[in-house]
Protein backbone atom coordinates (compact mmCIF):
# COMPACT_ATOMS: atom_id res chain seq x y z
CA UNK A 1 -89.21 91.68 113.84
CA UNK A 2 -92.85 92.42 112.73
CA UNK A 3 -92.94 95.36 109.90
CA UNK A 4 -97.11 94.73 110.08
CA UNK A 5 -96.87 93.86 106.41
CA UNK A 6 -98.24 90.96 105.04
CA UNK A 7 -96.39 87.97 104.64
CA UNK A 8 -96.22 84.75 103.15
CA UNK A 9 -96.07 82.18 106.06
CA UNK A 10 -95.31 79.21 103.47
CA UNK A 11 -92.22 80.63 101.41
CA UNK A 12 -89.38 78.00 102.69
CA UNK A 13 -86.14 77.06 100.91
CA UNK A 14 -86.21 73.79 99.55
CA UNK A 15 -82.75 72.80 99.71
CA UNK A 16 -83.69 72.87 103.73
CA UNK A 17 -86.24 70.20 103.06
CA UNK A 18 -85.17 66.66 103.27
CA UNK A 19 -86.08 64.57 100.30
CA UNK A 20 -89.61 62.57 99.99
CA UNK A 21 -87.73 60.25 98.70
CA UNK A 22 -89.37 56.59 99.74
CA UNK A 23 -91.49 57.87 102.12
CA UNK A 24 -95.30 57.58 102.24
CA UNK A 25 -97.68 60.06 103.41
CA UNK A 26 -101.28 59.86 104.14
CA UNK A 27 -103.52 63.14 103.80
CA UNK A 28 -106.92 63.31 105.92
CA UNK A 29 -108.97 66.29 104.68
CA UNK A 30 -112.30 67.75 105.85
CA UNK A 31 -114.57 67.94 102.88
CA UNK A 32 -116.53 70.96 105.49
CA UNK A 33 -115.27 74.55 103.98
CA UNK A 34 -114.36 72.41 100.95
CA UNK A 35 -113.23 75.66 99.49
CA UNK A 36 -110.68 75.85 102.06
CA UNK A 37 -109.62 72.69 102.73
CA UNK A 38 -109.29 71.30 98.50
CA UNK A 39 -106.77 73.89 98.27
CA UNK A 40 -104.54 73.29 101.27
CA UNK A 41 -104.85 69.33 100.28
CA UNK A 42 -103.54 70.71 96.99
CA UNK A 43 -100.61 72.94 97.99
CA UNK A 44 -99.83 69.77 100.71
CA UNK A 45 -99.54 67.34 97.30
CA UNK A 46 -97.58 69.61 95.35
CA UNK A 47 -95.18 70.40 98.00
CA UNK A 48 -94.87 66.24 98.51
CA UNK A 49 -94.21 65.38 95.36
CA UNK A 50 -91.96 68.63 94.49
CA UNK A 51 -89.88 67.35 97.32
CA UNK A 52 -89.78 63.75 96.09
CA UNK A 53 -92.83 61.92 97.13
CA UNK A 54 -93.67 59.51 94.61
CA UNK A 55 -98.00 60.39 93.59
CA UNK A 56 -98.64 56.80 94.35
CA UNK A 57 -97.48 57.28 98.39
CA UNK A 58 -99.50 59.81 98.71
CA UNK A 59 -103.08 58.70 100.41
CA UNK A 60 -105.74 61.09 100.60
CA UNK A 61 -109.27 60.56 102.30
CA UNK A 62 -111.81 62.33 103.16
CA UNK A 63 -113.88 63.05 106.40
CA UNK A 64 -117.20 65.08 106.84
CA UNK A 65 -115.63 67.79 109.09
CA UNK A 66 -112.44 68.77 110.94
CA UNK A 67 -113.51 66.65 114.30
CA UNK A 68 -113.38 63.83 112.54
CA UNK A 69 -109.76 64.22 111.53
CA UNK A 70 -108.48 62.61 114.32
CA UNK A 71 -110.23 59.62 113.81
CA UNK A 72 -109.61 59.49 110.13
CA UNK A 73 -105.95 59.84 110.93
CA UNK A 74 -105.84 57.12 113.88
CA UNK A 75 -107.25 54.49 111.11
CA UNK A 76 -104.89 56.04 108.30
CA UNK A 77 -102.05 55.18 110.51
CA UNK A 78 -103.39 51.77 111.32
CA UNK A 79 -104.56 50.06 108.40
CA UNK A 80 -102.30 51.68 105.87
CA UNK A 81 -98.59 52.13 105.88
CA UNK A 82 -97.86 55.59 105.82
CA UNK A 83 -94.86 57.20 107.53
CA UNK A 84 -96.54 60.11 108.89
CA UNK A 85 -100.34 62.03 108.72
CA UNK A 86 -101.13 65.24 107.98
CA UNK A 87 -104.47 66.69 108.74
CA UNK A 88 -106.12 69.14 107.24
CA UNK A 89 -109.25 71.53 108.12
CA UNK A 90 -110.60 74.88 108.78
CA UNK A 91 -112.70 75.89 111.44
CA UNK A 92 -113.94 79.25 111.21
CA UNK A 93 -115.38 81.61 114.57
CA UNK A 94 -118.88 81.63 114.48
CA UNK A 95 -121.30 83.11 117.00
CA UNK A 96 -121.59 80.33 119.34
CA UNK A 97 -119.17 77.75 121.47
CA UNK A 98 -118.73 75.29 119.14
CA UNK A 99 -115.99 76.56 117.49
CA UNK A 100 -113.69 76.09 120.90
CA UNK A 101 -115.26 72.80 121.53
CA UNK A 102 -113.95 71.54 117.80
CA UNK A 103 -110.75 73.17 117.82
CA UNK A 104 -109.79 72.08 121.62
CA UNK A 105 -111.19 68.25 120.62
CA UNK A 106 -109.28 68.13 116.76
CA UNK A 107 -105.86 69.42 118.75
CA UNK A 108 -106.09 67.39 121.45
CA UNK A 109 -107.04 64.48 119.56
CA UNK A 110 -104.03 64.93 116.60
CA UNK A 111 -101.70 65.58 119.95
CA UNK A 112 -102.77 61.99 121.64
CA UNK A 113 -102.29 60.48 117.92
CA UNK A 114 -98.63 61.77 117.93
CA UNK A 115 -98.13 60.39 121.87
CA UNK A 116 -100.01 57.35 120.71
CA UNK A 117 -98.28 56.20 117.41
CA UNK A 118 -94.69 56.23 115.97
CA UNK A 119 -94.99 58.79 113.33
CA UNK A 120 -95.94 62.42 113.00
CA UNK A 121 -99.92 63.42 112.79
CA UNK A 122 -98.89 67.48 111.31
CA UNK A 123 -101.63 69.78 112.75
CA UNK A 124 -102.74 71.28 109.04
CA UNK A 125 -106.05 72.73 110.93
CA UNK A 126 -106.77 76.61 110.23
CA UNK A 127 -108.31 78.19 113.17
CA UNK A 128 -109.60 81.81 111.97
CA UNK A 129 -112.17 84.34 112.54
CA UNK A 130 -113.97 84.51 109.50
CA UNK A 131 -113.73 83.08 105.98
CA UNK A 132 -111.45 85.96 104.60
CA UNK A 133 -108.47 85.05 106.91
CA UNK A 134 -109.11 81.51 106.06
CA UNK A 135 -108.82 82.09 102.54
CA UNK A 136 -105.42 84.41 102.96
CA UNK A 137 -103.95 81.09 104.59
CA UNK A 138 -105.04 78.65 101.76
CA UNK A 139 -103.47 79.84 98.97
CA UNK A 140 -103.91 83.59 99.58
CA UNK A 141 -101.54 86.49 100.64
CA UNK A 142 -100.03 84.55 103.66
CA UNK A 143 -99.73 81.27 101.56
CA UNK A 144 -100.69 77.71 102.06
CA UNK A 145 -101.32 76.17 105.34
CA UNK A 146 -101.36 72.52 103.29
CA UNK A 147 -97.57 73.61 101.93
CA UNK A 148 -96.60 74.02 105.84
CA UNK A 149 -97.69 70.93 106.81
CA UNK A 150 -96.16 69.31 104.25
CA UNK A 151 -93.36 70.32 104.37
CA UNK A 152 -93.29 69.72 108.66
CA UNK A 153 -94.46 66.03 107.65
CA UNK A 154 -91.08 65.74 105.41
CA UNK A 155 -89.35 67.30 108.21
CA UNK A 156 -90.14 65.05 111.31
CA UNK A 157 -90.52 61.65 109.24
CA UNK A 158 -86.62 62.66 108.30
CA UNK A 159 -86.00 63.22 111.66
CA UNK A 160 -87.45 60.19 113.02
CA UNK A 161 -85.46 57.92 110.06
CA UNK A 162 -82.19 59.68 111.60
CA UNK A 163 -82.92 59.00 115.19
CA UNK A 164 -83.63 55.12 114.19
């Protein structure tokens, strides 16, 4: 299936996105690669309130880097009344270990979230190798990782209201 060409990874009909409508969303965004991360929370807004989302159920905060997404999330979902969490960050390879140790601890912390709580915590986290792939993922040649998530959050919150 892979030409090797470049692709957009967010291009996604919306007609196959189930409406906002109602629903309330908190956003947890690392402000570390701010350059990265402000536009994926932006594409993530957009994409909300294209699809419905009224600006006023949409909660954004901010943590100091993508480890502490999961705990921003946990207390997003427990003092405020948001249908689902989407978190946001970018973690890029440097020349030591810490890069594994914050990308094993932020996924296995957003999966226990999603075993943990009733709603969806969307893994919105890049993972790359350097700052150029980063910036081809957040609004760059392969799109918006914060347009993705959103439109997963949409997704699974519908799902859950049709299970219910």
């Amino acid at each position: 299936m892979s030409s090797g060409k470049k692709k957009n990874l967010s291009e996604y009909d919306p007609a196959a996105v189930p409406s906002g409508e109602g629903m309330k969303i908190g956003i947890v965004v690392s402000e570390w690669n701010g350059s990265i991360t402000g536009p994926l929370a932006d594409g993530a807004v957009k994409t909300l309130q294209n699809s419905g989302v009224r600006k006023e159920d949409i909660l954004v905060i901010h943590v100091p880097g993508s480890f502490e997404l999961t705990l921003g999330a946990q207390w997003m979902a427990e003092y405020s009344d948001v249908d689902g969490v989407i978190c946001l960050g970018s973690v890029i390879q440097g020349e030591t270990p810490h890069f594994t140790y914050i990308c094993q601890g932020v996924t296995q912390g957003i999966t226990q979230l999603n075993i943990k709580y009733s709603i969806p915590f969307i893994f919105g986290v890049l993972t790359t190798s350097n700052m150029a792939q980063a910036l081809e993922r957040a609004g760059g040649k392969h799109g918006n990782k914060g347009v993705e998530a959103a439109v997963t959050a949409l997704k699974m919150i519908a799902l859950k209201r049709n299970l219910i």
